[in-house]
C-alpha atoms as a PDB file:
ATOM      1  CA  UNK A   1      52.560  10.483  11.558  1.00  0.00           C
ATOM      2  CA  UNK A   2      49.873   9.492   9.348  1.00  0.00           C
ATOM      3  CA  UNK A   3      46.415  10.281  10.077  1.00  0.00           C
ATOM      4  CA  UNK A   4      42.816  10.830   8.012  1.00  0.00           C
ATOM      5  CA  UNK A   5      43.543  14.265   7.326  1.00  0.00           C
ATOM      6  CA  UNK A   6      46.666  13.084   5.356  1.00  0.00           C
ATOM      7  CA  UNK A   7      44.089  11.966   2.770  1.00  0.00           C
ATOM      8  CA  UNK A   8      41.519  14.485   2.824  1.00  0.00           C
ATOM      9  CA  UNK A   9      44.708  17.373   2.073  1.00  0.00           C
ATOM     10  CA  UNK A  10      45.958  14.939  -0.562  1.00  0.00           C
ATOM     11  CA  UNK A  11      42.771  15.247  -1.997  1.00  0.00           C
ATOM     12  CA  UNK A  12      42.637  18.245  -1.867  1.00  0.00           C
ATOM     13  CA  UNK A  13      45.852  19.417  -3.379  1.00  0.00           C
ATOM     14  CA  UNK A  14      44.843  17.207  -5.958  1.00  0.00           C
ATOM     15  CA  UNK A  15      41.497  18.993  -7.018  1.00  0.00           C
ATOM     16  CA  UNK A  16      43.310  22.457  -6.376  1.00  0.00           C
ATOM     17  CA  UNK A  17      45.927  21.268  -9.098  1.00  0.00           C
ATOM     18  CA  UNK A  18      43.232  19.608 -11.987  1.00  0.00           C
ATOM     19  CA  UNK A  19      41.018  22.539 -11.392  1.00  0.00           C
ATOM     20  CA  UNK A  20      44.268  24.998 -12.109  1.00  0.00           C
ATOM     21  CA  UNK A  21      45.118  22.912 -14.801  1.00  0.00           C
ATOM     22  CA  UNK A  22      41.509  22.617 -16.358  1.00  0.00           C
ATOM     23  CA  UNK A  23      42.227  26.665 -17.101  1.00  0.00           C
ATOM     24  CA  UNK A  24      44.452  26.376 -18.926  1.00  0.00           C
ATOM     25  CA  UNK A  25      44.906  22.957 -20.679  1.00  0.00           C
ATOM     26  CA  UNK A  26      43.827  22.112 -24.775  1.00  0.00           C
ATOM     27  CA  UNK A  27      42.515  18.286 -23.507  1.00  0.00           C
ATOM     28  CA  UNK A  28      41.458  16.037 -21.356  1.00  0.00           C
ATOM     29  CA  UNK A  29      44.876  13.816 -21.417  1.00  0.00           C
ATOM     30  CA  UNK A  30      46.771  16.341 -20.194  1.00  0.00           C
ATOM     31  CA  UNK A  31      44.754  17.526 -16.986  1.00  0.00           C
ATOM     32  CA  UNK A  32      45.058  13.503 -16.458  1.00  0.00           C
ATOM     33  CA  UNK A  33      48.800  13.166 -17.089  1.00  0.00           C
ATOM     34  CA  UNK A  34      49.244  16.188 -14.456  1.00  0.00           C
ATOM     35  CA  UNK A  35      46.940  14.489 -12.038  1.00  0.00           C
ATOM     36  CA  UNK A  36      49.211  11.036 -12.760  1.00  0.00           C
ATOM     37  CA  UNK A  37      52.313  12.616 -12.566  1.00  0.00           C
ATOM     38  CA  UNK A  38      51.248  14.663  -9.054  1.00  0.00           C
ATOM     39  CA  UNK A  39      49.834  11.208  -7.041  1.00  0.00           C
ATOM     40  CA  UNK A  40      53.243   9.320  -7.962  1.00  0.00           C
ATOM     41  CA  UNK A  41      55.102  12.488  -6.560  1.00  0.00           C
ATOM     42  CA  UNK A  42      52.791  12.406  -3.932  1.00  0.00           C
ATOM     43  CA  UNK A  43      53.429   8.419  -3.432  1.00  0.00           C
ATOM     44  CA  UNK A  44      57.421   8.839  -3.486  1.00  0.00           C
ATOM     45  CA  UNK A  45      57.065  11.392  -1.085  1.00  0.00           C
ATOM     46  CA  UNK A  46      55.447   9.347   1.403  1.00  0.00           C
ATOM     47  CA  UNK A  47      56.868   6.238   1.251  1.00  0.00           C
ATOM     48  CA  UNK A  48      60.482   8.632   1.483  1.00  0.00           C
ATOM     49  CA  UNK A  49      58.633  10.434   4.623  1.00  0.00           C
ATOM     50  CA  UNK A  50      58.117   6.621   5.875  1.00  0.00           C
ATOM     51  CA  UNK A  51      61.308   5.328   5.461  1.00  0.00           C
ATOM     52  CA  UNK A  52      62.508   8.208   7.201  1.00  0.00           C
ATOM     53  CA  UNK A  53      60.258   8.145  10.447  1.00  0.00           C
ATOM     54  CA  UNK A  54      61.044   4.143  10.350  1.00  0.00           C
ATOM     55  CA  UNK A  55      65.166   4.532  10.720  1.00  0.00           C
ATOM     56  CA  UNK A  56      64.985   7.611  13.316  1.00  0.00           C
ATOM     57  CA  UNK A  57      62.226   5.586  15.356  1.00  0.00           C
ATOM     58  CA  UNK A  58      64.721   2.318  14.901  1.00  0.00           C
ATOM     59  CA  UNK A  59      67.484   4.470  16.157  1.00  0.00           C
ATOM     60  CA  UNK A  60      66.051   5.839  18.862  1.00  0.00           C
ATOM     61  CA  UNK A  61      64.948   2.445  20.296  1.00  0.00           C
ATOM     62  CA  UNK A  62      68.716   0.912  19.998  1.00  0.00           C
ATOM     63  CA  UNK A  63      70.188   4.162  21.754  1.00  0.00           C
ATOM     64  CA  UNK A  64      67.600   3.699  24.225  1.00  0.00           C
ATOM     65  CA  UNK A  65      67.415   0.402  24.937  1.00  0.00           C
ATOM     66  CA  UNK A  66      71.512  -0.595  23.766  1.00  0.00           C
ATOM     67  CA  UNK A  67      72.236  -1.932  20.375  1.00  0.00           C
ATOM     68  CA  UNK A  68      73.462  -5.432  21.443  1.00  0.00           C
ATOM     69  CA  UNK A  69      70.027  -6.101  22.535  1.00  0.00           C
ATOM     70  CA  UNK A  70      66.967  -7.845  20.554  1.00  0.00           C
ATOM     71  CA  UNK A  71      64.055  -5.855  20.576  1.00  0.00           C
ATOM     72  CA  UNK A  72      60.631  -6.510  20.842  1.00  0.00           C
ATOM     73  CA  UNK A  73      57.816  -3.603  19.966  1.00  0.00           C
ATOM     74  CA  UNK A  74      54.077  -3.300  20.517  1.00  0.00           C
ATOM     75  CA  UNK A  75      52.279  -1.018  18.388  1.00  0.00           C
ATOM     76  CA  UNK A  76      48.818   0.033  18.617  1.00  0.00           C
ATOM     77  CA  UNK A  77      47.387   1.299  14.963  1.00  0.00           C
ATOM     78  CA  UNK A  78      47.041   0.842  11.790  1.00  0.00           C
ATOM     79  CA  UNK A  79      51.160   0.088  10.834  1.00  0.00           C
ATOM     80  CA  UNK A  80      51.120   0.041   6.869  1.00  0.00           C
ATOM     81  CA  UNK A  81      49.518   0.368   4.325  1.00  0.00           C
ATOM     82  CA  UNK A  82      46.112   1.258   5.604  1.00  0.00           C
ATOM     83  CA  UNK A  83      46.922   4.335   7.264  1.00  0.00           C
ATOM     84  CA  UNK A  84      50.228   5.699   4.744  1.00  0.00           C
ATOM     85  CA  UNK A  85      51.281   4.642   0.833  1.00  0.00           C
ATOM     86  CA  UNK A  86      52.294   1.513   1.982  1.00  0.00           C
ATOM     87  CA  UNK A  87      55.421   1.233   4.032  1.00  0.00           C
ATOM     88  CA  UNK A  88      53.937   2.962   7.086  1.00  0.00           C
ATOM     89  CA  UNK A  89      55.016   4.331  10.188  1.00  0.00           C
ATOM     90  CA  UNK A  90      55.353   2.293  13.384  1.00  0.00           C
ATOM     91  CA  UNK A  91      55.567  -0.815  10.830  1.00  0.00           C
ATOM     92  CA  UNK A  92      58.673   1.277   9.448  1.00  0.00           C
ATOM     93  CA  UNK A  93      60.166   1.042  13.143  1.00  0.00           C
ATOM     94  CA  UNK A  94      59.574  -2.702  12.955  1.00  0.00           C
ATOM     95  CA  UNK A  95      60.442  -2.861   9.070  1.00  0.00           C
ATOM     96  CA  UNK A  96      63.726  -0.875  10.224  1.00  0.00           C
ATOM     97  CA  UNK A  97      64.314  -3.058  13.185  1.00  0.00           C
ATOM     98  CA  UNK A  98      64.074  -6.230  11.074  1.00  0.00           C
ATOM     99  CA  UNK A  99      66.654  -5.203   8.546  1.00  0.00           C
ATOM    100  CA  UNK A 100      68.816  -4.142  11.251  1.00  0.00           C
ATOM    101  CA  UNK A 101      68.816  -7.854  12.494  1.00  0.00           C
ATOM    102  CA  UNK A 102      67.523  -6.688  15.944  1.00  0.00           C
ATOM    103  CA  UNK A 103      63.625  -7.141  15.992  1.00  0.00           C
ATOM    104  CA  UNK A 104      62.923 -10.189  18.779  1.00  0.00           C
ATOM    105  CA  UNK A 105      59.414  -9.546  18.150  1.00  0.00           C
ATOM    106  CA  UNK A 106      56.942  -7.130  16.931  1.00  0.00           C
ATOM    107  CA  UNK A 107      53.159  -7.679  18.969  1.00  0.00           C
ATOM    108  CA  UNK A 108      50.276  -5.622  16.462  1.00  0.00           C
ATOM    109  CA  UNK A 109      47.345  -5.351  19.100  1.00  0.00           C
ATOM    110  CA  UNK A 110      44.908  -3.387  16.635  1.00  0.00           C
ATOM    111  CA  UNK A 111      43.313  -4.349  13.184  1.00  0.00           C
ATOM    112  CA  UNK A 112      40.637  -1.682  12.224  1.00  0.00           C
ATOM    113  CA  UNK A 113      39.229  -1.076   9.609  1.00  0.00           C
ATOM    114  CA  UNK A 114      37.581  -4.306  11.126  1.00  0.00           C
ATOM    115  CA  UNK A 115      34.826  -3.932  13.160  1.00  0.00           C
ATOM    116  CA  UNK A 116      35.488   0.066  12.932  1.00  0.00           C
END
């Protein structure tokens, strides 16, 4: 699951790779295209790593609570694209859960950043 230190390693990983690159590069546009080229990998990756936690946590709730049923969720976080690249996590239950034709109702009892 998502949390702050997601961002802070991202960042990281991407100072780590321009400062590698910086070494050994002949301009500016390609330390930038490397840089371009890692956040979109980084972005696929996590909207893949979304999708993924969405469908298993969708899955789990039908086997749990039977497939004919309609399902109503409560999550308490930051659900999109606030705390991930966009899909997010416990939204990607819901977003899973609504494709699936079985979400009755999804109740979202926190909205930081406000008031944070």
């Amino acid at each position: 699951r998502p949390t702050a230190v997601n961002l802070s390693d991202a960042a990281t990983k991407l100072q780590n790779l321009v400062s590698r690159t910086a070494e050994t590069a002949k301009d500016a546009k390609s330390i930038f295209q490397v840089f371009i080229e890692a956040a979109e990998a980084m972005l696929v990756d996590d909207v893949a790593d979304n999708k993924a936690i969405g469908s298993h946590g969708a899955e789990f709730l039908q086997r749990q609570l039977g497939s004919s049923r309609n399902i109503s969720v409560l999550t308490h976080c930051n659900t999109g694209s606030l705390a991930t690249a966009g899909y997010g996590t416990a939204l990607g239950v819901i977003r899973a859960l609504h494709s699936g034709g079985v979400l009755e109702k999804a109740f979202c009892t926190e909205t930081r950043p406000f008031n944070q």
